[in-house]
Protein backbone atom coordinates (compact mmCIF):
# COMPACT_ATOMS: atom_id res chain seq x y z
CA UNK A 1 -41.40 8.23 5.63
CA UNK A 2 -41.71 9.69 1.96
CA UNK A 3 -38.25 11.76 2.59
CA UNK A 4 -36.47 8.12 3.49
CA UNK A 5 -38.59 6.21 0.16
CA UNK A 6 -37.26 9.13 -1.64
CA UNK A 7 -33.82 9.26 -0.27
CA UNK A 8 -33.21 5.82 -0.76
CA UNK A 9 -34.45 5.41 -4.51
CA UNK A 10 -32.29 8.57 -5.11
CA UNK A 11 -29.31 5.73 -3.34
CA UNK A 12 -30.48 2.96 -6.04
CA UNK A 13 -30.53 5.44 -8.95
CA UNK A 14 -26.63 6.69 -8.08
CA UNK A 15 -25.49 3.05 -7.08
CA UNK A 16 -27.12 1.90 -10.86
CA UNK A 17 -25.34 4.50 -12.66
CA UNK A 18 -21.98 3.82 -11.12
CA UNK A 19 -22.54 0.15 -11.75
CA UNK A 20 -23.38 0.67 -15.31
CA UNK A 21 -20.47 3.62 -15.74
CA UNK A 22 -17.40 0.64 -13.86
CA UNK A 23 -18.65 -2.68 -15.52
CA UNK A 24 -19.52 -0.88 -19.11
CA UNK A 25 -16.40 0.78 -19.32
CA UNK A 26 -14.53 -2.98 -17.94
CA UNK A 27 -16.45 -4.43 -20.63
CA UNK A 28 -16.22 -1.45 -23.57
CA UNK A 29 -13.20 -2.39 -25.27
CA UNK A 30 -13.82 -6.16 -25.50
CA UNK A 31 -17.19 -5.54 -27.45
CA UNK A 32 -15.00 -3.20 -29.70
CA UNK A 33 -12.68 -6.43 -30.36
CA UNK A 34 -9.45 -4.88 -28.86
CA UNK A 35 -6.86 -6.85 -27.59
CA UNK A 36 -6.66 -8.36 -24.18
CA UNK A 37 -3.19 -7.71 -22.47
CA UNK A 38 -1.32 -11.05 -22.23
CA UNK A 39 -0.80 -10.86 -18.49
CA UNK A 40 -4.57 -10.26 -17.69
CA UNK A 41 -5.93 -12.88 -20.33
CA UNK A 42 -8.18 -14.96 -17.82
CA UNK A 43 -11.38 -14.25 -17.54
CA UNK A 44 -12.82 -14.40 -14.06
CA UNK A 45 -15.32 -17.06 -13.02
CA UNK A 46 -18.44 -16.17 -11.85
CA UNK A 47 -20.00 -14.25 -14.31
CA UNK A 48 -23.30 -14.26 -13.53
CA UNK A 49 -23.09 -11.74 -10.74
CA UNK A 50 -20.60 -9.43 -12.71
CA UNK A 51 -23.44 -6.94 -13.30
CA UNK A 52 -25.20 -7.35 -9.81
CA UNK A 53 -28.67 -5.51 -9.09
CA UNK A 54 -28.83 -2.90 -6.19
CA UNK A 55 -31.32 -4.11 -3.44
CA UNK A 56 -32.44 -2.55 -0.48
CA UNK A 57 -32.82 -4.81 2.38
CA UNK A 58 -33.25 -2.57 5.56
CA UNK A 59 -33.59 1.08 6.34
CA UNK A 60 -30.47 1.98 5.42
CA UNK A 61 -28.84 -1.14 4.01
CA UNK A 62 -28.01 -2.20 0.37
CA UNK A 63 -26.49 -5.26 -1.13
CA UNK A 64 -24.30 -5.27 -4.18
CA UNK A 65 -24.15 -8.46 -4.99
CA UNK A 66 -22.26 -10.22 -1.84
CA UNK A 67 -21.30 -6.95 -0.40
CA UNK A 68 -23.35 -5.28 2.38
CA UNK A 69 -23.50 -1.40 2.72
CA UNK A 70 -24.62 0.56 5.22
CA UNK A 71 -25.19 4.01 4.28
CA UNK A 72 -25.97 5.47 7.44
CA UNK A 73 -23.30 3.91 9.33
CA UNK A 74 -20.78 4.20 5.97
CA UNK A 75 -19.91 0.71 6.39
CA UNK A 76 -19.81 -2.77 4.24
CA UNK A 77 -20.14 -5.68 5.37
CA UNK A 78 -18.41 -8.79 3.99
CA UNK A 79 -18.36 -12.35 3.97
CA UNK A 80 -15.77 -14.59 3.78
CA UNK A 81 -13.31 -17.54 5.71
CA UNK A 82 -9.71 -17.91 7.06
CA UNK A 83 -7.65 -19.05 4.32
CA UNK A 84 -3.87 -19.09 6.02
CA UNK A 85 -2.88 -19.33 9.74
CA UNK A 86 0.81 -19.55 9.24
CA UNK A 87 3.17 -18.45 6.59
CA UNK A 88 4.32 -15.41 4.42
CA UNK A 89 1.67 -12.89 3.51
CA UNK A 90 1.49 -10.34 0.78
CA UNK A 91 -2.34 -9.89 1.08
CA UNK A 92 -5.67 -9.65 3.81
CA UNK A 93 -7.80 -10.87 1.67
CA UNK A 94 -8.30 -12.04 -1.59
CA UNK A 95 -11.09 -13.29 -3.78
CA UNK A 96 -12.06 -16.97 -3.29
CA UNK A 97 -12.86 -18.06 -6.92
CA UNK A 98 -9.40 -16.85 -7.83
CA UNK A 99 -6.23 -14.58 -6.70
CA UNK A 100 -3.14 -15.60 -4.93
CA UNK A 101 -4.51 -17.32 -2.31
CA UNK A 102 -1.37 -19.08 -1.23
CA UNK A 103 0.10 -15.77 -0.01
CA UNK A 104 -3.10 -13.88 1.27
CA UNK A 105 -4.38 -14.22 5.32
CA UNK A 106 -8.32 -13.78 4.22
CA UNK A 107 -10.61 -14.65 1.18
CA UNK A 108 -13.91 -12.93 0.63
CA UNK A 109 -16.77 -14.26 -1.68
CA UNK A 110 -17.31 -10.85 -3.10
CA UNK A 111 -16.37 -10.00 -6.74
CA UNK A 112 -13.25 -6.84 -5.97
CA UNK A 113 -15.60 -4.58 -8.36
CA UNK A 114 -18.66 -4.93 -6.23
CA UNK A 115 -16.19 -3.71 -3.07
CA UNK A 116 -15.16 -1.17 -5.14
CA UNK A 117 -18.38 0.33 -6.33
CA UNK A 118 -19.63 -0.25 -2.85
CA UNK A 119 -17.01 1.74 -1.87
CA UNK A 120 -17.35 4.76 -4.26
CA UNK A 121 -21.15 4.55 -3.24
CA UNK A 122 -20.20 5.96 0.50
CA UNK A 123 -18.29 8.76 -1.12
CA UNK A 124 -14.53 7.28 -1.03
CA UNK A 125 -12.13 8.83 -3.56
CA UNK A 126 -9.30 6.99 -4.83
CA UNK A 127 -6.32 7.88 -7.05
CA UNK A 128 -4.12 4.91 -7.78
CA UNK A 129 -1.10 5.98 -7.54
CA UNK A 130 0.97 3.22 -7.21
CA UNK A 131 2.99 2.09 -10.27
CA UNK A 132 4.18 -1.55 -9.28
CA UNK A 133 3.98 -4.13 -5.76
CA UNK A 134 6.00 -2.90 -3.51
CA UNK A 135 6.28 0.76 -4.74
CA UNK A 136 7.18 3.29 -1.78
CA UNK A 137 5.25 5.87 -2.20
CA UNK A 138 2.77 6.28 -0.14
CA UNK A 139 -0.66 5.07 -1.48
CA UNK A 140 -3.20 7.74 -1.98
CA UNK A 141 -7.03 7.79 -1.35
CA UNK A 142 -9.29 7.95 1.32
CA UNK A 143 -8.92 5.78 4.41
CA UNK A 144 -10.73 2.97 6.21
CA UNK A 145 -11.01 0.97 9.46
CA UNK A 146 -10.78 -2.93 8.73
CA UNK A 147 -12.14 -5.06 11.41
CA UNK A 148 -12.56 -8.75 11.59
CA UNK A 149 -15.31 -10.53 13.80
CA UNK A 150 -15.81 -14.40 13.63
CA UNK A 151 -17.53 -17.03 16.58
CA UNK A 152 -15.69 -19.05 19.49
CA UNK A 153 -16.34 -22.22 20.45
CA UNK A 154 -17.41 -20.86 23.82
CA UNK A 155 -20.51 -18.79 21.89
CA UNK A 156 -18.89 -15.50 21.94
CA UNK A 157 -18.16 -13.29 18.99
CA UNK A 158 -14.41 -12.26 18.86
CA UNK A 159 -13.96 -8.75 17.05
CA UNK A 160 -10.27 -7.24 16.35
CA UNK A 161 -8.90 -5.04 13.87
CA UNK A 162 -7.78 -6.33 10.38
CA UNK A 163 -3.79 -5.36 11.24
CA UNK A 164 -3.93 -7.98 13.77
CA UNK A 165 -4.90 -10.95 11.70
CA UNK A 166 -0.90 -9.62 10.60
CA UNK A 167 2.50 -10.26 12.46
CA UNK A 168 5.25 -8.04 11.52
CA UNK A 169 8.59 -9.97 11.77
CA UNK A 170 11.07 -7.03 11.58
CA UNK A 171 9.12 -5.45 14.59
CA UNK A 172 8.31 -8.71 16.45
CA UNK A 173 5.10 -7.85 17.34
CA UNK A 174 1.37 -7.52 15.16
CA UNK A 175 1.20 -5.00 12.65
CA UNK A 176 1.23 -1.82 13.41
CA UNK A 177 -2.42 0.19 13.74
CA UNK A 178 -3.37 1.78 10.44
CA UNK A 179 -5.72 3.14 8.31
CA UNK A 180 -5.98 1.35 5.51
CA UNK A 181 -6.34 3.64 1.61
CA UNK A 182 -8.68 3.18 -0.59
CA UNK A 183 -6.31 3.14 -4.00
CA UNK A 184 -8.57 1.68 -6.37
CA UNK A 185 -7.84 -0.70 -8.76
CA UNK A 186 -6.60 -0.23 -12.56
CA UNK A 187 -8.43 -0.65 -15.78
CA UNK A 188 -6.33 -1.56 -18.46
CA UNK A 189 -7.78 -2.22 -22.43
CA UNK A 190 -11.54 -1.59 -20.95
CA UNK A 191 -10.61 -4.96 -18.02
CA UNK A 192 -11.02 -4.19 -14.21
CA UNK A 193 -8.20 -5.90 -13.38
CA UNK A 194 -8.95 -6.47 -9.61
CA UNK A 195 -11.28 -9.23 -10.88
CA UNK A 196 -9.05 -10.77 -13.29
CA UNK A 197 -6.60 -11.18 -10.49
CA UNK A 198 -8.76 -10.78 -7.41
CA UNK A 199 -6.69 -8.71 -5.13
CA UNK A 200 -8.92 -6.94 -2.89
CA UNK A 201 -6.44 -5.61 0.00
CA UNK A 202 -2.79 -5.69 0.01
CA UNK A 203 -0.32 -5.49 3.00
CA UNK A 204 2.78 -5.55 0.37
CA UNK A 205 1.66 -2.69 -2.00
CA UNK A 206 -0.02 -3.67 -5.10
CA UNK A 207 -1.33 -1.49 -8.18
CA UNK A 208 -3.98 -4.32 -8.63
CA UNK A 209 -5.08 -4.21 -5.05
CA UNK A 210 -8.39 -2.14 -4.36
CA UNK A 211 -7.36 -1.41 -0.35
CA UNK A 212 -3.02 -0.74 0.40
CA UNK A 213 -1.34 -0.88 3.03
CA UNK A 214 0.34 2.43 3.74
CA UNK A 215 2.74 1.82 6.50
CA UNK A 216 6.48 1.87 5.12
CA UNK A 217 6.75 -1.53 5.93
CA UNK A 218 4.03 -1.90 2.73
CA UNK A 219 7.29 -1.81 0.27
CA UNK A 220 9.12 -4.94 1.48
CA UNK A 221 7.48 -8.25 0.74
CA UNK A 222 9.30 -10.25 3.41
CA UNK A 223 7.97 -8.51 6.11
CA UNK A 224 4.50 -9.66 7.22
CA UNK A 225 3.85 -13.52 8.20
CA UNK A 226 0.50 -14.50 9.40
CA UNK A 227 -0.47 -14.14 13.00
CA UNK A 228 -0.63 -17.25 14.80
CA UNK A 229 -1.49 -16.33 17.56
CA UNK A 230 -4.90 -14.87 17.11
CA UNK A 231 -5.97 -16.55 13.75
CA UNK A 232 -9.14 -19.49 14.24
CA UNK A 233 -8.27 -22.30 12.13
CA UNK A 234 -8.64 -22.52 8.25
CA UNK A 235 -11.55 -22.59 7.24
CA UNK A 236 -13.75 -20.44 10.07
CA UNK A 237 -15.92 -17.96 8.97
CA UNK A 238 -15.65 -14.45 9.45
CA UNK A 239 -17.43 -11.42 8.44
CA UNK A 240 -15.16 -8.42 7.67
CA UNK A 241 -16.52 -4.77 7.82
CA UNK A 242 -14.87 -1.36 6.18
CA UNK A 243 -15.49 1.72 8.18
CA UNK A 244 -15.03 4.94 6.39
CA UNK A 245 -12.12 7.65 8.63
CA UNK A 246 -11.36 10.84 7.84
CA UNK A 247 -8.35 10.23 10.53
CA UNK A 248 -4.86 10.00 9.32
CA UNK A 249 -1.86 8.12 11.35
CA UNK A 250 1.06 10.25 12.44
CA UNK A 251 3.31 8.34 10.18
CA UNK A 252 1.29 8.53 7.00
CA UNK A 253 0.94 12.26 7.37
CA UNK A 254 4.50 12.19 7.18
CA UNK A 255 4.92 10.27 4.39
CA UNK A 256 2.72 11.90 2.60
CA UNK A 257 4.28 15.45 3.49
CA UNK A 258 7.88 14.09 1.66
CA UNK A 259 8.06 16.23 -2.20
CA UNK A 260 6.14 14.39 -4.41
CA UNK A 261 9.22 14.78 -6.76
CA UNK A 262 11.33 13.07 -4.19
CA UNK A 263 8.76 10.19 -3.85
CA UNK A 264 8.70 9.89 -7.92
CA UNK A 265 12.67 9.66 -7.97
CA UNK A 266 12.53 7.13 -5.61
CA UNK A 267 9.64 5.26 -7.12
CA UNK A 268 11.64 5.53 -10.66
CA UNK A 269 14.80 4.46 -9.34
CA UNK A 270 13.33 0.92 -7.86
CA UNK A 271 11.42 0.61 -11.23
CA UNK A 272 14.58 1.20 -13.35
CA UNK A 273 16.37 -1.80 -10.85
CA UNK A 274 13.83 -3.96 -11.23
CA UNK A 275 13.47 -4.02 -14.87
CA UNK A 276 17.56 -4.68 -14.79
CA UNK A 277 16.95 -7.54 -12.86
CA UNK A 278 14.12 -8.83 -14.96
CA UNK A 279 16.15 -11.08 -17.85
CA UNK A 280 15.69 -10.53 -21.16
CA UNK A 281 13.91 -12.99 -23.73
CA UNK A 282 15.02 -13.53 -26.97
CA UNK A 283 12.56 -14.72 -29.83
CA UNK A 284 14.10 -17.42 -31.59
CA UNK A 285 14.01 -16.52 -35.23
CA UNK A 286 11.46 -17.21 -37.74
CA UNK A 287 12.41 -20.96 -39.92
C-alpha cells in the first residue's frame, strides 16, 4: 500500500512540474511584454482552468482538469458531443469553447494543453514536424488508438474506432484503420497555440493540431466527409479514449522509410506554391 501512496505522489509531483514547465513557458513571454503574433491574437476563454490541479481520483486514475488518465491502462479519457453528422471534415475533434467547429466531426470540453500534458504524462514523445495543413510528410511522434463510445436508445453502449466517425470519398468507404501520431502542438512568442485555436486532432494535417492524421490521404483537404452512416445525431454525448501503441501501420512505415531529404523537397516545393498563390497586399501609403 505505501509502494502505490508513494508511486502515485511521485505521478502528482512529475504531472505538477510538466504543468508548471508547458503553461509557464505559454505564458513567459506575455509577462515579459512581447508581442503577440497577429494571427494568434485571441485569447482563449476559459481561463480559469488554464493552470488545472492534478487530482487523484482512483487507484490509478488522475484528472487534469477535464481530461481523465489512466496510468496503468495508459489511457485518457475524454468528454465531449457530436458536433457534425454530414459535411466536409478537416478535423475529429475540436475544442468546444472555440476552434473550427464548422469543419470538425467531434468537440471535446477539454482545454488541447491539458490533452497534451496528459499525454506527455504516459510517456508520449512528440516532434512536430509538420510545417503547414496539409503538409505531406509524414507526421512524427508516438502513436495512439482513438476510440469513440456513446449510448443507444435501446440501452446499449456502442464503441468503434475514431477513423470510423470518418468517410473517405476518394476510397468510398470509412477511413482507413490507423494509428493516429502524437505531433504536438507549437508554441510561438511563449502562446500554446492549440488553445488559441483549439485544434486537438486533425484528419487534414495541421501544425496546430496536437493528434495528425498520418495516412497520405492526411495532405488533401477534400478528402474526408463525415460518416453518416454511423454518426448519432448532433448533439449526443460521447466519451472518447486515447490508447497508447507502440504498433505502426504497414503504410506509415513506409512513409516514413522515404529520405527525409526527399520528404523536405517535397514539403518545400508545396510551401513555395502556396505562398505564389497567396496574393500580395499592398500598404497604401502614409497621407
Amino acid at each position: 500500500m505505501q509502494i502505490r501512496q508513494r508511486s502515485a505522489f511521485l505521478f502528482i509531483i512529475s504531472a505538477t512540474s510538466v504543468l508548471f514547465c508547458l503553461f509557464f513557458s505559454a505564458g513567459y513571454s506575455a509577462s515579459q511584454g512581447a508581442p503577440d503574433p497577429g494571427a494568434h491574437s485571441r485569447t482563449a476563454p476559459g481561463q480559469a482552468e488554464k493552470n488545472p490541479s492534478v487530482q487523484q481520483i482512483g487507484p490509478d486514475e488522475f484528472r487534469i482538469g477535464k481530461v481523465i488518465l489512466n496510468k496503468s491502462k495508459r489511457e485518457i479519457y475524454l468528454s465531449g458531443q457530436v458536433n457534425m453528422q454530414s459535411g466536409l471534415v478537416e478535423y475529429l475533434a475540436c475544442w468546444d469553447e472555440i476552434g473550427k467547429l464548422h469543419e470538425s466531426v467531434l468537440k471535446l470540453e477539454a482545454r488541447p494543453s491539458q490533452i497534451q500534458v496528459a499525454l506527455l504524462l504516459l510517456g508520449l514523445k512528440y516532434e512536430n514536424n509538420l510545417k503547414f495543413q496539409g503538409d505531406p510528410a509524414a507526421p512524427k511522434g508516438d502513436s495512439l488508438e482513438i476510440w469513440a463510445e456513446w449510448d443507444l436508445p435501446d440501452k446499449t453502449r456502442k464503441k468503434v474506432r475514431g477513423e470510423e466517425l470518418v468517410y473517405d470519398q476518394m476510397e468510398k468507404k470509412p477511413m482507413d484503420k490507423t494509428f493516429w501520431a502524437f505531433t504536438g502542438s507549437q508554441v510561438i512568442d511563449g502562446k500554446f497555440i492549440a488553445d488559441s485555436e483549439g485544434s486537438i486532432i486533425a484528419t487534414f494535417r495541421d501544425p496546430v493540431a496536437i493528434i495528425n492524421n498520418p495516412l497520405p490521404n492526411g495532405a488533401d483537404d477534400t478528402v474526408y466527409t463525415c460518416n453518416e452512416k454511423i454518426l448519432p445525431p448532433v448533439g449526443t454525448n460521447i466519451l472518447l479514449t486515447m490508447k497508447v501503441t507502440h504498433e505502426t501501420p504497414p503504410v506509415i512505415k513506409a512513409m516514413q522509410e522515404i529520405p527525409q531529404e526527399i520528404q523536405q523537397e517535397v514539403s518545400q516545393k508545396i510551401s513555395q506554391e502556396i505562398q505564389q498563390e497567396i496574393p500580395q497586399k499592398t500598404l497604401p501609403a502614409p497621407k
